[in-house]
N, C-alpha and C. Protein backbone atom coordinates (compact mmCIF):
# COMPACT_ATOMS: atom_id res chain seq x y z
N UNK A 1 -5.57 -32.58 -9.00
CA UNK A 1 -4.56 -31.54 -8.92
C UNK A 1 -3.37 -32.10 -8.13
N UNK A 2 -2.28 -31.98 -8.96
CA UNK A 2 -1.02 -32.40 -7.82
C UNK A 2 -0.48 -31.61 -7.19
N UNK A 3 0.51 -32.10 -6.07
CA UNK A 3 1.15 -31.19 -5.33
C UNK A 3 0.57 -30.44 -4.46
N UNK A 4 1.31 -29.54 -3.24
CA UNK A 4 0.73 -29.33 -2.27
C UNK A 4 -0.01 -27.82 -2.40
N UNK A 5 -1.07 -27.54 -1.62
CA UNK A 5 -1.97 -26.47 -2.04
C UNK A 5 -1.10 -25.53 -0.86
N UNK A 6 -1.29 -24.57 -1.39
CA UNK A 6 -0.79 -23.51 -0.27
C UNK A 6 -2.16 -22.36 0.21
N UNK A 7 -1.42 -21.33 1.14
CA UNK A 7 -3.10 -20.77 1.25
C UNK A 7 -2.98 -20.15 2.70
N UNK A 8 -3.31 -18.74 2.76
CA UNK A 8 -3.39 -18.30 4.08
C UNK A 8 -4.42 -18.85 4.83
N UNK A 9 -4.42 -18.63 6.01
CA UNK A 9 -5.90 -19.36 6.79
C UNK A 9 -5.95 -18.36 8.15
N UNK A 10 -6.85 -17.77 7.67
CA UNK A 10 -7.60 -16.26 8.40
C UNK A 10 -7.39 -16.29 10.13
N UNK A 11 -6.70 -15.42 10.28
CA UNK A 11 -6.76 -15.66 12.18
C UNK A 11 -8.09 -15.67 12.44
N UNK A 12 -8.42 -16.84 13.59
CA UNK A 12 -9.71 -16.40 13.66
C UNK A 12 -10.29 -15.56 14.74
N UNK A 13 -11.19 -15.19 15.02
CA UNK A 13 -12.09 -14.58 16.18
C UNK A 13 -11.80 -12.94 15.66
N UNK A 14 -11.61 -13.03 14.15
CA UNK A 14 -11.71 -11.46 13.47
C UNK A 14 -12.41 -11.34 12.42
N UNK A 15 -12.43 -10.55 11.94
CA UNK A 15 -13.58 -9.55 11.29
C UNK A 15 -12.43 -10.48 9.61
N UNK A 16 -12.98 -10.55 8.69
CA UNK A 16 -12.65 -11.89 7.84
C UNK A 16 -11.51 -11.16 7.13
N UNK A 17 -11.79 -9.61 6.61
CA UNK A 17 -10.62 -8.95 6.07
C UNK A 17 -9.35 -8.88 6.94
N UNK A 18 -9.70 -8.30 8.04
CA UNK A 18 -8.52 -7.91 9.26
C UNK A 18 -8.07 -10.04 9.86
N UNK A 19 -8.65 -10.91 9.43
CA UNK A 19 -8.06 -11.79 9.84
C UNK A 19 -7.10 -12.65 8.67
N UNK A 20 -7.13 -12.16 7.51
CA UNK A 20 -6.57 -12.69 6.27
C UNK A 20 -4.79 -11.81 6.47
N UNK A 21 -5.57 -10.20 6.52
CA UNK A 21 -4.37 -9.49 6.52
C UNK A 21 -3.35 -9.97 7.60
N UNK A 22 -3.87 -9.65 8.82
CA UNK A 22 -3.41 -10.16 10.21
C UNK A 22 -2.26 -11.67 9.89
N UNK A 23 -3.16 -12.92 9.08
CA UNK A 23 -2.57 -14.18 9.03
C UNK A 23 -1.33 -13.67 7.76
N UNK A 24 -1.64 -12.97 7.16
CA UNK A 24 -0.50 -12.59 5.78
C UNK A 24 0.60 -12.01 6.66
N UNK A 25 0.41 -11.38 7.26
CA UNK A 25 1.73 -10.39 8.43
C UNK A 25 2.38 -11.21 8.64
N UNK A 26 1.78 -12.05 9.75
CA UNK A 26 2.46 -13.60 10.45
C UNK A 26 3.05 -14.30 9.78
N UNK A 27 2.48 -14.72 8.16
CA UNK A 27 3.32 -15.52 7.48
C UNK A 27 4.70 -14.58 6.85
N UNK A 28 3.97 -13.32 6.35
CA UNK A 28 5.36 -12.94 6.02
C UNK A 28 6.39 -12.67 6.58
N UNK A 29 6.59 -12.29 7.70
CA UNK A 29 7.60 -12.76 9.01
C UNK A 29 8.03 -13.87 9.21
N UNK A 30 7.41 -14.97 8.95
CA UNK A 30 7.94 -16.03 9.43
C UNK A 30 8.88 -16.62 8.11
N UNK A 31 8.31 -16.14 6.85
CA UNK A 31 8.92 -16.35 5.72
C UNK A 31 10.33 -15.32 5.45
N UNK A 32 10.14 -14.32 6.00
CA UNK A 32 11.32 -13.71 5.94
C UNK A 32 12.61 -14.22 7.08
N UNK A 33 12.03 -14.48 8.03
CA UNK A 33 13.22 -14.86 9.24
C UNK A 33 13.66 -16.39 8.56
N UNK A 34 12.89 -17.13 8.05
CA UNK A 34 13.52 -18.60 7.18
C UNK A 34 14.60 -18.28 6.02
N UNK A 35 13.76 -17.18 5.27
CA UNK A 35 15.10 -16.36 4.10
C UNK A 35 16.30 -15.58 4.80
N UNK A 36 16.50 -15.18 5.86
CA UNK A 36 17.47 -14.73 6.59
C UNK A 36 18.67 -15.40 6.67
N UNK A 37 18.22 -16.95 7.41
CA UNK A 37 18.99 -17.79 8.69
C UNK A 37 19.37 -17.08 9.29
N UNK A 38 20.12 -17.72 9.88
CA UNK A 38 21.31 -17.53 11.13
C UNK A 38 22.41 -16.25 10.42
N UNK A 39 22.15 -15.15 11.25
CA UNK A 39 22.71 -14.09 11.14
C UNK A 39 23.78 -13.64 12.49
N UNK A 40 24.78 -13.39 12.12
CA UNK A 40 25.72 -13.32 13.58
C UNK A 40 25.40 -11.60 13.50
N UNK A 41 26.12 -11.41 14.55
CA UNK A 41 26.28 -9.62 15.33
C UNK A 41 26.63 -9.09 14.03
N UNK A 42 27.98 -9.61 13.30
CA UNK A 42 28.91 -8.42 12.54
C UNK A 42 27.90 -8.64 11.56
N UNK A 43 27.20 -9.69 11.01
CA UNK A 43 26.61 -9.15 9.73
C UNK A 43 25.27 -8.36 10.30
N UNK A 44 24.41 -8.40 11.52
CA UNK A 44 23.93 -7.43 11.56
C UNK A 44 24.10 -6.59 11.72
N UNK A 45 25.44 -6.06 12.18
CA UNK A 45 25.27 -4.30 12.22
C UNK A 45 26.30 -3.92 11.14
N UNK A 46 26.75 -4.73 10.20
CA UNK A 46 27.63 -4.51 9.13
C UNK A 46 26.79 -3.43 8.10
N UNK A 47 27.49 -2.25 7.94
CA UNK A 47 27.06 -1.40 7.00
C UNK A 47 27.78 -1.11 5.80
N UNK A 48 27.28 -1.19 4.67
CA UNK A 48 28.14 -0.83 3.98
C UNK A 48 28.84 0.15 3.17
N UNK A 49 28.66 1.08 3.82
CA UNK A 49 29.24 2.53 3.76
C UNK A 49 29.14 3.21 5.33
N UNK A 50 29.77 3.92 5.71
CA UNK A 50 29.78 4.94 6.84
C UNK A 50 28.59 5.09 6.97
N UNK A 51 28.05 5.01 8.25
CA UNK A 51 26.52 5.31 8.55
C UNK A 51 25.49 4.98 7.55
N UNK A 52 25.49 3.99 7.05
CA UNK A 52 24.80 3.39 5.74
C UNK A 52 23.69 1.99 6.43
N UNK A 53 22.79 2.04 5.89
CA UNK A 53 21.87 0.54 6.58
C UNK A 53 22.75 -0.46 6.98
N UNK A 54 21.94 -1.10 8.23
CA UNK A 54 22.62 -2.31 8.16
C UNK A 54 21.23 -3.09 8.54
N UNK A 55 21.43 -4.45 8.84
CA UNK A 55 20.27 -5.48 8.56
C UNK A 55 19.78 -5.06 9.99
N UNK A 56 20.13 -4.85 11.51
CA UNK A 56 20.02 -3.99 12.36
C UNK A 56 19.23 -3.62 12.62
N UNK A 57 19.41 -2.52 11.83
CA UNK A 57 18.55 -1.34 12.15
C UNK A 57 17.35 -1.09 11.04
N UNK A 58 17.85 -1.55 10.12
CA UNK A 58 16.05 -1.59 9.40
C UNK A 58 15.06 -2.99 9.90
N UNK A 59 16.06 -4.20 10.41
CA UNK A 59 14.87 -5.18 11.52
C UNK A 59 14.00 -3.97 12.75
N UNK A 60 15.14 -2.88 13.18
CA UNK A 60 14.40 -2.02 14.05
C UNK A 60 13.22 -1.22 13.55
N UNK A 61 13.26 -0.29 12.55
CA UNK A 61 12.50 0.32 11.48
C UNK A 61 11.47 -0.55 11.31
N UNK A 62 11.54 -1.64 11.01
CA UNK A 62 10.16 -2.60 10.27
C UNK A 62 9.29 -2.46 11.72
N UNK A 63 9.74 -2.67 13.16
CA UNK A 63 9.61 -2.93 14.46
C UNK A 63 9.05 -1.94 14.75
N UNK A 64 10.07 -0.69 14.59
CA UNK A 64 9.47 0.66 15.45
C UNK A 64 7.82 1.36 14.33
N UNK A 65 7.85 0.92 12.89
CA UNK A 65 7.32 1.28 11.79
C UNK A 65 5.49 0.76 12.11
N UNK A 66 5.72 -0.67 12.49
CA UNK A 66 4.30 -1.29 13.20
C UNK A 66 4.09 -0.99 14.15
N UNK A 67 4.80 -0.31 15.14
CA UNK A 67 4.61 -0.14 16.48
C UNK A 67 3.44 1.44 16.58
N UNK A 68 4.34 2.07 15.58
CA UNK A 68 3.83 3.50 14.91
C UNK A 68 2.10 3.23 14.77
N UNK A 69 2.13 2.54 13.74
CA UNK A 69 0.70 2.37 12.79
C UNK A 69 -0.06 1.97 13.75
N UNK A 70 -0.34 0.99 14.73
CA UNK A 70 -1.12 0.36 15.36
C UNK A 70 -1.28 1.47 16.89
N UNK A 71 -0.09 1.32 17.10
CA UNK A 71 -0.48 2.28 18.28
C UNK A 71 -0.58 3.76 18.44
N UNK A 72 0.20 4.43 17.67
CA UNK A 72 0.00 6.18 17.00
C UNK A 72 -1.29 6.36 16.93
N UNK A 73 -1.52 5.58 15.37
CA UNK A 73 -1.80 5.67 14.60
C UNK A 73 -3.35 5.11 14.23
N UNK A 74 -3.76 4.08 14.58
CA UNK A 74 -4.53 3.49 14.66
C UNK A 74 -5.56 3.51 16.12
N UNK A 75 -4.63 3.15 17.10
CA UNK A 75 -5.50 3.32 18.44
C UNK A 75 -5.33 4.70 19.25
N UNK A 76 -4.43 5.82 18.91
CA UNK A 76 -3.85 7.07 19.42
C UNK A 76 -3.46 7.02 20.90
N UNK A 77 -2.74 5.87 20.79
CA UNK A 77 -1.65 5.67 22.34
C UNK A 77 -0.56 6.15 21.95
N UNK A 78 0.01 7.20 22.96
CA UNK A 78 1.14 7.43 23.43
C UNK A 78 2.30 5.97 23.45
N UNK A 79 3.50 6.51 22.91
CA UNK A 79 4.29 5.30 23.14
C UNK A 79 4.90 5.40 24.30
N UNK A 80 5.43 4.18 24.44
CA UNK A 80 6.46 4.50 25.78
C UNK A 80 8.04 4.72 25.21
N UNK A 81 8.46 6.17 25.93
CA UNK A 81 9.49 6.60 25.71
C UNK A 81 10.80 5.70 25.65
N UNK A 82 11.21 4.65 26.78
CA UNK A 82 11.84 3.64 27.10
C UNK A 82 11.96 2.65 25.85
N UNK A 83 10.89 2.43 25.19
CA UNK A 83 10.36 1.87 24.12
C UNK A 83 11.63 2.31 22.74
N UNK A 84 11.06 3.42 22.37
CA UNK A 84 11.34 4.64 21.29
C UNK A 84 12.89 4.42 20.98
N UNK A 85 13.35 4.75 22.48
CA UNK A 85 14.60 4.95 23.02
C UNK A 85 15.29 3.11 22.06
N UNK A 86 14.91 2.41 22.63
CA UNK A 86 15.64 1.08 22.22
C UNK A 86 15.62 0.66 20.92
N UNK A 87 14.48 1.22 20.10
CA UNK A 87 14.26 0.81 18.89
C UNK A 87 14.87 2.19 17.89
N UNK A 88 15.48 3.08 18.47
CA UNK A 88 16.03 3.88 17.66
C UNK A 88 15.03 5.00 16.83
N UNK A 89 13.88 5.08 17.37
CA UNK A 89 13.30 6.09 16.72
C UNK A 89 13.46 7.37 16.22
N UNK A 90 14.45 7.69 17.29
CA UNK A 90 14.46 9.45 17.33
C UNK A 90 15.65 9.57 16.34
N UNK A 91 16.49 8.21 16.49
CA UNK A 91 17.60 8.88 15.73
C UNK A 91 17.73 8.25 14.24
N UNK A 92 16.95 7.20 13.94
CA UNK A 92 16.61 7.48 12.61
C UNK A 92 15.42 7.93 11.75
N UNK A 93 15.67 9.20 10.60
CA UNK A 93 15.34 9.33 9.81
C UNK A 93 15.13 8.72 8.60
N UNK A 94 14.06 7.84 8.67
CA UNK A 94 14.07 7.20 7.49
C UNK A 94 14.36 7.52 6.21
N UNK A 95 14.15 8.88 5.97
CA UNK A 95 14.36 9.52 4.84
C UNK A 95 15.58 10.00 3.76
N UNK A 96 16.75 9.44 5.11
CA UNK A 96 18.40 10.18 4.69
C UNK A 96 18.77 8.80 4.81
N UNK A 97 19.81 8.61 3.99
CA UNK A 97 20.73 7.55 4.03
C UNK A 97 21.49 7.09 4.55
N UNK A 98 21.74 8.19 5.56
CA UNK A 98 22.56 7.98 6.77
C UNK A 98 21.55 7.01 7.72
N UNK A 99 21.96 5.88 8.25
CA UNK A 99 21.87 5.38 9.56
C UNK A 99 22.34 5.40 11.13
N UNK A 100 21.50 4.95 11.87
CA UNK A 100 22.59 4.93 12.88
C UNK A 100 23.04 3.65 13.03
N UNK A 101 23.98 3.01 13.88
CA UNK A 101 24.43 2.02 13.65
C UNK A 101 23.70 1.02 14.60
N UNK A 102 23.55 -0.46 14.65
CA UNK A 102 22.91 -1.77 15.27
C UNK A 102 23.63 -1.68 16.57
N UNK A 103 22.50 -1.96 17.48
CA UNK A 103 22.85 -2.53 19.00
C UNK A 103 23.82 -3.83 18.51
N UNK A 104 24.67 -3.63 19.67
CA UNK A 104 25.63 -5.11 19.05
C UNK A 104 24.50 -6.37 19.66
N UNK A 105 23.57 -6.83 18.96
CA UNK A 105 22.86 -7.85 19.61
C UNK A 105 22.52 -9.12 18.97
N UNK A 106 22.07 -10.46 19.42
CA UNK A 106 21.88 -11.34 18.46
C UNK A 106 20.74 -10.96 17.55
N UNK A 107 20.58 -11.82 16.62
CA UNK A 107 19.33 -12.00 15.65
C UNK A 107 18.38 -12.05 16.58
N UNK A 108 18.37 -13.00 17.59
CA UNK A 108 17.05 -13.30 18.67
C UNK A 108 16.73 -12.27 18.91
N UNK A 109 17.32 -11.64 19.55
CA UNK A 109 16.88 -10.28 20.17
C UNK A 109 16.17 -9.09 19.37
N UNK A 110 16.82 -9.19 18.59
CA UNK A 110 15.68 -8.30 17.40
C UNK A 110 14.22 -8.98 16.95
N UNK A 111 14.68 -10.15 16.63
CA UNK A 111 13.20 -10.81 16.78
C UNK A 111 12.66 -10.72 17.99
N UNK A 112 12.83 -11.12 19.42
CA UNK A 112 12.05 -10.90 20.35
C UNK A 112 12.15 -9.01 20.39
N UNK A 113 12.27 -7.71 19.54
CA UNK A 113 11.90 -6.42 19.96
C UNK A 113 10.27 -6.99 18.39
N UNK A 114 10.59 -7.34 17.67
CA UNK A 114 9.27 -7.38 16.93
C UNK A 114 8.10 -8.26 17.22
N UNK A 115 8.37 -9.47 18.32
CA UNK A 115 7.53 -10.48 18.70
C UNK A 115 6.68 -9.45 19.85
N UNK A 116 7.15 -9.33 20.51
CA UNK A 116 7.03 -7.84 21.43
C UNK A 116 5.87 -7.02 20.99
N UNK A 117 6.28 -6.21 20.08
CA UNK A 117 4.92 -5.55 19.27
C UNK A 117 4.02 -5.88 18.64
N UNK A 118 4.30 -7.64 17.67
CA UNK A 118 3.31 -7.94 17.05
C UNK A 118 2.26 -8.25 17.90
N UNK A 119 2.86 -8.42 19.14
CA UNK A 119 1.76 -9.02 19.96
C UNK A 119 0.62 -8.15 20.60
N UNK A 120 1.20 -6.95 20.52
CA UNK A 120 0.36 -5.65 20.68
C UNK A 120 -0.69 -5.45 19.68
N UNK A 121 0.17 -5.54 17.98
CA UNK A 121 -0.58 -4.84 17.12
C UNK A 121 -2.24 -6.43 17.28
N UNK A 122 -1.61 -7.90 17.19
CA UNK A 122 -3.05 -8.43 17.32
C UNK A 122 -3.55 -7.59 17.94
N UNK A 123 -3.53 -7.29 19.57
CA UNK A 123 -4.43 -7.10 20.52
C UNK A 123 -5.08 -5.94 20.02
N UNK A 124 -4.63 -4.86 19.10
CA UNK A 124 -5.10 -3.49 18.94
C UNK A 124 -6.08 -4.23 17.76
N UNK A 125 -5.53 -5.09 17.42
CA UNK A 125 -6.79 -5.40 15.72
C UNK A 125 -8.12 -5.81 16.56
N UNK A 126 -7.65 -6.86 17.55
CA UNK A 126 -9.07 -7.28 18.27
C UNK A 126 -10.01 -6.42 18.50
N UNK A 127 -9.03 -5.74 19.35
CA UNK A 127 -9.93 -4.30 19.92
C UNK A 127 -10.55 -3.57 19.08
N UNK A 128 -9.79 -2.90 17.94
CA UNK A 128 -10.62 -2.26 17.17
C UNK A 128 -11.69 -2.65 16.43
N UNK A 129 -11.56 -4.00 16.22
CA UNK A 129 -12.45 -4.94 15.01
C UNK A 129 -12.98 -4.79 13.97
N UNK A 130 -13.23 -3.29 13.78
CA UNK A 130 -13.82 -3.23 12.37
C UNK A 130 -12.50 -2.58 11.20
N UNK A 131 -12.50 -2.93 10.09
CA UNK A 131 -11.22 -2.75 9.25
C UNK A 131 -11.78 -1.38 8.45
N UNK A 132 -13.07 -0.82 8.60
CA UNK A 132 -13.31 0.52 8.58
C UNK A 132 -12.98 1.69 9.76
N UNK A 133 -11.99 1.34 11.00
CA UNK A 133 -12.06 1.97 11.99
C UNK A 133 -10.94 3.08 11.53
N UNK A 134 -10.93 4.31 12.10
CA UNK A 134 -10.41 5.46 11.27
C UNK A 134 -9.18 5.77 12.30
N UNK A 135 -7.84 5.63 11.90
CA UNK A 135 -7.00 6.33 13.01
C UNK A 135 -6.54 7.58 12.30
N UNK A 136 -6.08 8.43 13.12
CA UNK A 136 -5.34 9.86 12.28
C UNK A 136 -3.97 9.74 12.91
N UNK A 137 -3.42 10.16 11.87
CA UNK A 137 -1.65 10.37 11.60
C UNK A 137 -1.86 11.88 12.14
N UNK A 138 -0.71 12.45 13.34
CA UNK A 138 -0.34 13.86 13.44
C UNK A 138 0.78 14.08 12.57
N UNK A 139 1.54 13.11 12.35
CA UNK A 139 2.64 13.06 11.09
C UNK A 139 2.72 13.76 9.48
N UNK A 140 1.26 13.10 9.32
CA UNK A 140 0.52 13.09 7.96
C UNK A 140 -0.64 14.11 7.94
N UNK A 141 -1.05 14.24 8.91
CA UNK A 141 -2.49 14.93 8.93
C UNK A 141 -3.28 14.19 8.24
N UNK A 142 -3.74 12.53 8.65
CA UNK A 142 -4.78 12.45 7.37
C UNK A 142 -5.10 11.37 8.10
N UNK A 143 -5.95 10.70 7.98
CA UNK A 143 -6.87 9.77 8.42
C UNK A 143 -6.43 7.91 7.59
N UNK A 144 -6.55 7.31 8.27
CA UNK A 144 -5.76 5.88 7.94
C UNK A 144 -7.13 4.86 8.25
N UNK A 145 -7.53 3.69 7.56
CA UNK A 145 -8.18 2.80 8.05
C UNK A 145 -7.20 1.80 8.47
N UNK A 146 -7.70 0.85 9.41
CA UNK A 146 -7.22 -0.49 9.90
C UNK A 146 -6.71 -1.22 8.67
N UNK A 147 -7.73 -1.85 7.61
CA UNK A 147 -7.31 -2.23 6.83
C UNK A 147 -6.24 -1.45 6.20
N UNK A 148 -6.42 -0.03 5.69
CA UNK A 148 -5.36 0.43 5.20
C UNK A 148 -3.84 0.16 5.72
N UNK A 149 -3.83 0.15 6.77
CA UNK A 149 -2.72 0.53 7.99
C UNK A 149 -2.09 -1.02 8.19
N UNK A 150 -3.05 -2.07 7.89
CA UNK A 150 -2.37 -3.75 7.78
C UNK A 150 -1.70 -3.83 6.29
N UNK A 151 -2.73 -3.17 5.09
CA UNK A 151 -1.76 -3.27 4.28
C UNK A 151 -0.67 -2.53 4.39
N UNK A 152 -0.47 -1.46 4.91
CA UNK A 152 0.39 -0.77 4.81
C UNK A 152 1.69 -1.41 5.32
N UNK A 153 1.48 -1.76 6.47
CA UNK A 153 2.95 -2.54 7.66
C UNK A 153 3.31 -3.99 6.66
N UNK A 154 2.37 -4.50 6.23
CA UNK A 154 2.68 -5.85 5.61
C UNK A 154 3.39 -5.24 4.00
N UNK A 155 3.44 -4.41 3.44
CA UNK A 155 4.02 -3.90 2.24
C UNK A 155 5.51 -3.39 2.81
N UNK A 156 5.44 -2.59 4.04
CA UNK A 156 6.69 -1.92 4.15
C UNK A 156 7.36 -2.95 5.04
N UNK A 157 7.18 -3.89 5.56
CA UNK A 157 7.84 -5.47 5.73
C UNK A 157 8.61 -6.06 4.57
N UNK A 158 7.86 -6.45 3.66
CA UNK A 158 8.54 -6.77 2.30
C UNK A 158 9.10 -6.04 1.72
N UNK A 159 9.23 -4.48 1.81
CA UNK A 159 10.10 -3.70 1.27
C UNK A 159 11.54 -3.70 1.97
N UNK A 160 11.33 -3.58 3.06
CA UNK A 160 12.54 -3.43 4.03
C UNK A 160 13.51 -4.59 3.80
N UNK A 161 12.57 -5.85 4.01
CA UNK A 161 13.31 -7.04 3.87
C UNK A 161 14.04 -7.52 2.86
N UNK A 162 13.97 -7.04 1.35
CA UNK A 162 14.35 -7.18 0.70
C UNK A 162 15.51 -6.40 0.40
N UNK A 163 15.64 -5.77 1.35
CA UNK A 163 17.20 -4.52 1.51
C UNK A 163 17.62 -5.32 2.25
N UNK A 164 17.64 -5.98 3.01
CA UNK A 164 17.96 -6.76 4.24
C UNK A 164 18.57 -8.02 3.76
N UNK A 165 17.97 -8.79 2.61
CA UNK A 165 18.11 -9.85 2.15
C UNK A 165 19.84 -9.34 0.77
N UNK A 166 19.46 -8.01 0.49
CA UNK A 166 20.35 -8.12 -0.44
C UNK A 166 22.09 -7.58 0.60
N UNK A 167 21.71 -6.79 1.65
CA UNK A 167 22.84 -6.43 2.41
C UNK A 167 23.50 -8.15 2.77
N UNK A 168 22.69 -9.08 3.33
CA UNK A 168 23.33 -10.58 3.58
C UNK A 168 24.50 -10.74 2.15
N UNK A 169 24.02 -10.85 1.34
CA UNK A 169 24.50 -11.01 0.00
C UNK A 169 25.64 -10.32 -0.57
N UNK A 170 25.62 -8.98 -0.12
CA UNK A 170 26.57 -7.90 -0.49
C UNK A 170 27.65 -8.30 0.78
N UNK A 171 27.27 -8.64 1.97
CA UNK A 171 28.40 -8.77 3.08
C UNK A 171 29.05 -9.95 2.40
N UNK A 172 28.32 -10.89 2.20
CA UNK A 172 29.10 -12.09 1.85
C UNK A 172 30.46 -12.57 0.72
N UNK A 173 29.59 -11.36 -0.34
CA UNK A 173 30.45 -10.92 -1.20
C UNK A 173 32.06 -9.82 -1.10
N UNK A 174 31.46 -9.33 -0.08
CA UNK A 174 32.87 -8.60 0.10
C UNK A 174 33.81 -9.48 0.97
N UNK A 175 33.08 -10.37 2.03
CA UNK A 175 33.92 -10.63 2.67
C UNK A 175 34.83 -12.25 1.72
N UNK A 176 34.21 -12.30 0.92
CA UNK A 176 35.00 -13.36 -0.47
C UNK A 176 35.69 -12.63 -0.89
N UNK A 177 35.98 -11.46 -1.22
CA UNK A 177 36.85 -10.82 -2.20
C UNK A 177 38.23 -10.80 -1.31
């Protein structure tokens, strides 16, 4: 067989499902921040309409979105308010098209608010260990497994990002015209 093999490789010291998912998260993050590059301030908080997404604030959303699942949701910790507050929770509605607008901050810094949590959500996978462990949504009223709840953050990662990837594209384009 030629050429190079590719291939997740299971975090280890986990339960074999929750360490595949877990290693898929990691890579897809790391694969998305490579499809990014180097992003300055104006194209992250560049929106393109009045209160419209910007790359920003859905990096916050993907952030505040795992922070939700694992700790809500999964382990039923209280967040910290201070927390909430920085990542924009209260004031976006995911649901309306309206945004609010990006902390004027580097790319780093948004990556270090998601390095931040991922590092939580491992510790909550450890802890919980089994990918049958049941968290309940007060949101939803309904009951979530671990596994469910990894696929879930690792799907709405790649969804987000791909809004993210096309706003780069759309800035670039206007700012050519």
């Amino acid at each position: 067989m030629a050429g190079e093999l590719r291939d997740i490789k299971q975090a280890k010291g986990l339960d074999p499902v929750l360490g595949i998912q877990l290693a898929m998260l990691d890579r897809g993050t790391k694969e998305y921040r490579e499809n990014l590059g180097k992003l300055s301030p104006a194209v992250i908080g560049w929106q393109p309409y009045e209160n419209g997404h910007s790359i920003g604030v859905i990096l916050l959303h993907i952030v505040d979105a795992e922070a939700y699942w694992f700790e809500e949701v999964a382990s039923g910790r209280d967040r910290d308010p201070k927390e909430l507050k920085r990542l924009l929770s209260v004031e976006l509605d995911q649901y309306l098209p309206f945004w609010p607008k990006a902390p004027k901050k580097s790319l780093a810094w948004f990556y270090e608010q998601q390095d931040i949590i991922r590092e939580r959500t491992r510790k909550i996978v450890k802890e919980l260990a089994d990918p049958a462990t049941k968290g309940y949504s007060n949101y939803s009223k309904r009951h979530y497994t671990l596994r469910w709840i990894l696929h879930h953050v690792i799907q709405h990662e790649a969804y987000h990002i791909g809004q993210a990837v096309l706003l780069t594209i759309e800035y670039a384009k206007r700012k050519k015209a």
